[in-house]
Protein backbone atom coordinates (compact mmCIF):
# COMPACT_ATOMS: atom_id res chain seq x y z
CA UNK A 1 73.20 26.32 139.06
CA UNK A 2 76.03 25.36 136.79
CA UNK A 3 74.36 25.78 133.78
CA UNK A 4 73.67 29.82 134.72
CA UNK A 5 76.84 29.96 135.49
CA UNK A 6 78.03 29.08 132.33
CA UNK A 7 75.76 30.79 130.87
CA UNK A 8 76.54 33.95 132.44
CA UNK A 9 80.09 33.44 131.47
CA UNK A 10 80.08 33.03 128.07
CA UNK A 11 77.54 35.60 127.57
CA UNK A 12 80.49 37.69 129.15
CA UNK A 13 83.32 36.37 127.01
CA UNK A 14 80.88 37.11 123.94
CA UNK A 15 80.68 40.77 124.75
CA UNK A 16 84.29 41.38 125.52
CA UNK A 17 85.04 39.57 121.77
CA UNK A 18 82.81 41.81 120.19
CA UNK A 19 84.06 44.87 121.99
CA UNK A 20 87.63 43.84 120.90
CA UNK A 21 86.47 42.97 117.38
CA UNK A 22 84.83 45.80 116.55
CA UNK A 23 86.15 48.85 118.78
CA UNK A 24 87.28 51.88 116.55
CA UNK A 25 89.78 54.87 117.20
CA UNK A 26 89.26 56.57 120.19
CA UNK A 27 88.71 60.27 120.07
CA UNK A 28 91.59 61.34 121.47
CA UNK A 29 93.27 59.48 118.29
CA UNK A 30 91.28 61.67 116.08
CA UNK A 31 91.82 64.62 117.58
CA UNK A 32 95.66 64.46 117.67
CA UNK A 33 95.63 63.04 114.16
CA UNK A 34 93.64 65.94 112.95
CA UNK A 35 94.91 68.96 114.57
CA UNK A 36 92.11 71.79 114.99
CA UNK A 37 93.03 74.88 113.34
CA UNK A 38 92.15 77.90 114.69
CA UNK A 39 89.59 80.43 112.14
CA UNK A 40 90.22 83.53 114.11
CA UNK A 41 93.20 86.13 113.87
CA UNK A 42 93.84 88.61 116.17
CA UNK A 43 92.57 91.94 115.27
CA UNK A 44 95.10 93.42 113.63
CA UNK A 45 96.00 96.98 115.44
CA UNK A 46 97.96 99.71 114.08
CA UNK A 47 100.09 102.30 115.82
CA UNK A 48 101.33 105.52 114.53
CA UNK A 49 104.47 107.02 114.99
CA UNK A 50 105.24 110.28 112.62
CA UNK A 51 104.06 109.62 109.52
CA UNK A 52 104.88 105.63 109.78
CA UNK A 53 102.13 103.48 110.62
CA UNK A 54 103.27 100.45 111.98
CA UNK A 55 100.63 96.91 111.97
CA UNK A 56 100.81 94.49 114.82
CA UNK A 57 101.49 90.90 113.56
CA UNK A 58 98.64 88.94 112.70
CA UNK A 59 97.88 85.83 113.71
CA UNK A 60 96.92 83.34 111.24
CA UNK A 61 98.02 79.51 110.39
CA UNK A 62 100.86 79.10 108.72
CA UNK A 63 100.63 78.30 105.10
CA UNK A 64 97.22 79.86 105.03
CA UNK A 65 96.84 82.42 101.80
CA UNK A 66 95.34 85.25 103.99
CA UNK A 67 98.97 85.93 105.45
CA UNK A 68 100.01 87.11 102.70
CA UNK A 69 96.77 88.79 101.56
CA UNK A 70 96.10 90.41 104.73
CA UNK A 71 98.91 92.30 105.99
CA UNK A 72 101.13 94.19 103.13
CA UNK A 73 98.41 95.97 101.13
CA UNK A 74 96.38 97.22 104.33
CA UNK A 75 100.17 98.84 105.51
CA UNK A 76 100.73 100.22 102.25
CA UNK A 77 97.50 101.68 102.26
CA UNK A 78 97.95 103.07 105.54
CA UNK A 79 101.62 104.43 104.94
CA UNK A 80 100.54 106.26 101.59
CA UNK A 81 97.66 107.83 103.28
CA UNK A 82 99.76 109.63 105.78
CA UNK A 83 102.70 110.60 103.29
CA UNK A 84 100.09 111.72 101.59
CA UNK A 85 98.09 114.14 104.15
CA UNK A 86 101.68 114.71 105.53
CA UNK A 87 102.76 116.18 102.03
CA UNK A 88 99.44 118.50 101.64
CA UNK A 89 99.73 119.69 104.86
CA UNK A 90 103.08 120.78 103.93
CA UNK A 91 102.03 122.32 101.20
CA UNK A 92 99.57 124.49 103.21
CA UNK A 93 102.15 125.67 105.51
CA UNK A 94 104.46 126.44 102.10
CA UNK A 95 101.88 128.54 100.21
CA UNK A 96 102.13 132.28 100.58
CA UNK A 97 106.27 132.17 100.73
CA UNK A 98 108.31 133.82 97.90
CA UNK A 99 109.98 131.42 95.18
CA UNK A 100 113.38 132.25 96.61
CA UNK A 101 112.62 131.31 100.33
CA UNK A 102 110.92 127.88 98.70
CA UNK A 103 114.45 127.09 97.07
CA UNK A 104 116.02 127.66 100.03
CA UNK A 105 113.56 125.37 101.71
CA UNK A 106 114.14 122.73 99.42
CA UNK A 107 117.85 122.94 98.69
CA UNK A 108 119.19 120.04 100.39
CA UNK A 109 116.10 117.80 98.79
CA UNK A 110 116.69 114.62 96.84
CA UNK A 111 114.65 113.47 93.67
CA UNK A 112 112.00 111.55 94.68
CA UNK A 113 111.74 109.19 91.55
CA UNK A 114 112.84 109.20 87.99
CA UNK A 115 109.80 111.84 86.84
CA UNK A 116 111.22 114.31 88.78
CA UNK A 117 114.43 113.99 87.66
CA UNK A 118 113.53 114.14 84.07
CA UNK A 119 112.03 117.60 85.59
CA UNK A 120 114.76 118.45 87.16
CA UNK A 121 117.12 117.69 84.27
CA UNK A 122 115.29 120.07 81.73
CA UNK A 123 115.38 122.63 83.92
CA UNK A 124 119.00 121.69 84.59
CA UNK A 125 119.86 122.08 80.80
CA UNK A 126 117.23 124.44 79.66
CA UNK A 127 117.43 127.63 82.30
CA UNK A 128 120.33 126.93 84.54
CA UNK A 129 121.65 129.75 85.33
CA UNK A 130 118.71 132.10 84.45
CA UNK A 131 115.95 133.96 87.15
CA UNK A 132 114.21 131.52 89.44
CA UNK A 133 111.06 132.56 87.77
CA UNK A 134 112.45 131.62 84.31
CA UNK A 135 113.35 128.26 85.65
CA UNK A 136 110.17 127.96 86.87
CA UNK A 137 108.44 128.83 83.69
CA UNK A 138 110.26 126.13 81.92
CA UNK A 139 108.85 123.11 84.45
CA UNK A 140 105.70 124.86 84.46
CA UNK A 141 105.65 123.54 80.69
CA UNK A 142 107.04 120.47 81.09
CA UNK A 143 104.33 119.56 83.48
CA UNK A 144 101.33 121.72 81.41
CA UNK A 145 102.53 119.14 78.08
CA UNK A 146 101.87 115.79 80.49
CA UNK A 147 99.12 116.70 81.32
CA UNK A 148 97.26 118.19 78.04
CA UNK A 149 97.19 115.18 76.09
CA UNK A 150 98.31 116.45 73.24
CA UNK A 151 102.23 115.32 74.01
CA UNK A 152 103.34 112.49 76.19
CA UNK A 153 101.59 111.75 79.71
CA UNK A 154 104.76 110.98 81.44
CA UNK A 155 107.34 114.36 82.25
CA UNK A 156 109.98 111.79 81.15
CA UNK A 157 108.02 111.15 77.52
CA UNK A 158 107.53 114.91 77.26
CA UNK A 159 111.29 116.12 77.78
CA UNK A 160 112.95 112.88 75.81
CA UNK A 161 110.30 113.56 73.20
CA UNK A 162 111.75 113.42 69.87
CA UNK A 163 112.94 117.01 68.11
CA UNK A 164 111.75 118.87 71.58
CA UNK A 165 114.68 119.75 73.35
CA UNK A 166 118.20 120.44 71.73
CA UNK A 167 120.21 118.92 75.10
CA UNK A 168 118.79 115.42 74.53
CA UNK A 169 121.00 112.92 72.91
CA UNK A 170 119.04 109.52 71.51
CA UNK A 171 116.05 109.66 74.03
CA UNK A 172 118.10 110.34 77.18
CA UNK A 173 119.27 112.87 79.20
CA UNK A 174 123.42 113.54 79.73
CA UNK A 175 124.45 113.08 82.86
CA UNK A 176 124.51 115.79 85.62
CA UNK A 177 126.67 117.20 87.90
CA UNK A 178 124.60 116.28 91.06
CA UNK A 179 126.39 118.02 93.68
CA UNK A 180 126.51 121.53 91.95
CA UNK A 181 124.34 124.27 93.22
CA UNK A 182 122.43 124.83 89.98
CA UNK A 183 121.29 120.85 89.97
CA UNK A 184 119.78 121.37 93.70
CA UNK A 185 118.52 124.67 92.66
CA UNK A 186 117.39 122.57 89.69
CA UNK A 187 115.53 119.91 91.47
CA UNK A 188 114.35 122.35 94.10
CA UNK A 189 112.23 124.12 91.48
CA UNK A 190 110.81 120.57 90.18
CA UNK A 191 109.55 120.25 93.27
CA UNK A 192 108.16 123.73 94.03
CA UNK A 193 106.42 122.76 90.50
CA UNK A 194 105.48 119.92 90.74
CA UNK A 195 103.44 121.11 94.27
CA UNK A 196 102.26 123.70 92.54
CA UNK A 197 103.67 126.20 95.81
CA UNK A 198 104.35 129.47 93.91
CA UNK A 199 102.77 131.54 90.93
CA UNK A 200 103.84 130.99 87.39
CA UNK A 201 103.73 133.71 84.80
CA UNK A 202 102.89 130.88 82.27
CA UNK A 203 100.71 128.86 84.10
CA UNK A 204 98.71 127.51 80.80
CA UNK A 205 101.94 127.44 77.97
CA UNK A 206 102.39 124.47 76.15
CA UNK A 207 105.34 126.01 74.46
CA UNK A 208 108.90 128.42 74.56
CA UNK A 209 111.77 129.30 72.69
CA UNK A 210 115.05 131.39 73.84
CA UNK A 211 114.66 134.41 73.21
CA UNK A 212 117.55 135.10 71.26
CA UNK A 213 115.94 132.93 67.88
CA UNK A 214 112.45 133.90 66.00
CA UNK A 215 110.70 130.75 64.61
CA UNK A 216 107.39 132.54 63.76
CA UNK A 217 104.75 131.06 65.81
CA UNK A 218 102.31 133.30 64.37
CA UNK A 219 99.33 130.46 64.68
CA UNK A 220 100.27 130.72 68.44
CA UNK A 221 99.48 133.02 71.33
CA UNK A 222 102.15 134.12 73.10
CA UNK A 223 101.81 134.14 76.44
CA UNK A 224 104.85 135.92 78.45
CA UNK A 225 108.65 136.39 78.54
CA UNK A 226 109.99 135.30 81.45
CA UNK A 227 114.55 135.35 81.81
CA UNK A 228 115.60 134.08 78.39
CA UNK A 229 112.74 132.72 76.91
CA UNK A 230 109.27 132.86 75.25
CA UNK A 231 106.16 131.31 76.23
CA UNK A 232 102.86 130.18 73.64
CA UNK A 233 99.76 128.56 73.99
């Protein structure tokens, strides 16, 4: 009887020593030593509210690449779409007035970037003063040279062009009396050209002069004379 006895028992101590030696983490170690991170975001939902689109946060671990993928270019997206729509359905509702009701619609605009300044300007410098139809006639060119490849592709390039027009002084523009009537009228038309809203007389001229000098275009076609100067093609 003693002898099973002491059998049993150090059969028992022998299992408890090798539990001991040998036992490993426990699983609730590895779990809190490697945290789980979530793979999922929340769907990321947008809401409109005029013409600003505004994206719900999204939910994704911190340090992980895909925040800063994700979110910005899918709201940029979604913000130029809808200035964008917002701008041609404008347009639509625009079309069919008369040039002087569009300046009047646009008179208290601002320049929208540095392009349509440049626009602005040269109609600033080159017709100020003159019909708004002559005015208009001038951007109408402006724009027609960007656009034909044959000059610069920028309405900045084409007006600071070198030996084009006589009111720019080493490739820039002078400044401009911003808060006068003629520079609103000025930008107004920009605009209105830029949109293409109203008719031009000289829809397809690449080129003017006042009327008051005679270079002798002869290889060109003139096109029409609209306030004080004289469209070619």
């Amino acid at each position: 009887m003693r002898v099973t006895v002491r059998a049993a028992t150090f059969v028992a101590a022998a299992v408890t020593l090798a539990a001991t030696a040998f036992a490993g983490p426990s699983l609730a170690w590895d779990v809190e030593a490697t945290p789980v991170v979530p793979v999922t975001a929340a769907h990321a939902a947008a809401s409109v509210s005029g013409s600003t689109v505004i994206l719900n946060a999204v939910s994704l671990p911190t340090g992980n690449k895909a925040e800063s993928d994700f979110s910005s270019p899918v709201a940029t997206h979604a913000v130029a779409t809808l200035e964008e729509e917002s701008e041609e359905l404008d347009s639509e509702a625009l079309k069919g007035r008369s040039l002087q009701e569009l300046v009047s619609e646009f008179s208290s605009a601002e320049v929208e970037d540095e392009q349509q300044h440049c626009l602005a300007g040269a109609v600033y410098f080159e017709s100020k003063g003159e019909p708004l139809q002559g005015q208009l006639a001038v951007a109408e060119v402006i724009i027609n040279r960007a656009e034909s490849g044959r000059f610069a592709d920028t309405l900045c390039g084409v007006v600071t062009q070198r030996g084009q027009f006589s009111f720019v002084r080493g490739g820039r523009l002078p400044s401009v009396p911003t808060g006068s009537a003629h520079w609103r009228k000025a930008v107004a038309i920009a605009k209105i050209a830029q949109r293409e809203l109203a008719e031009s007389k000289v829809s397809d001229a690449l080129f003017f002069h006042a009327r008051r000098v005679s270079p002798g275009w002869k290889r060109l076609k003139r096109v029409a004379t609209v306030g004080n100067h004289v469209f070619y093609r």
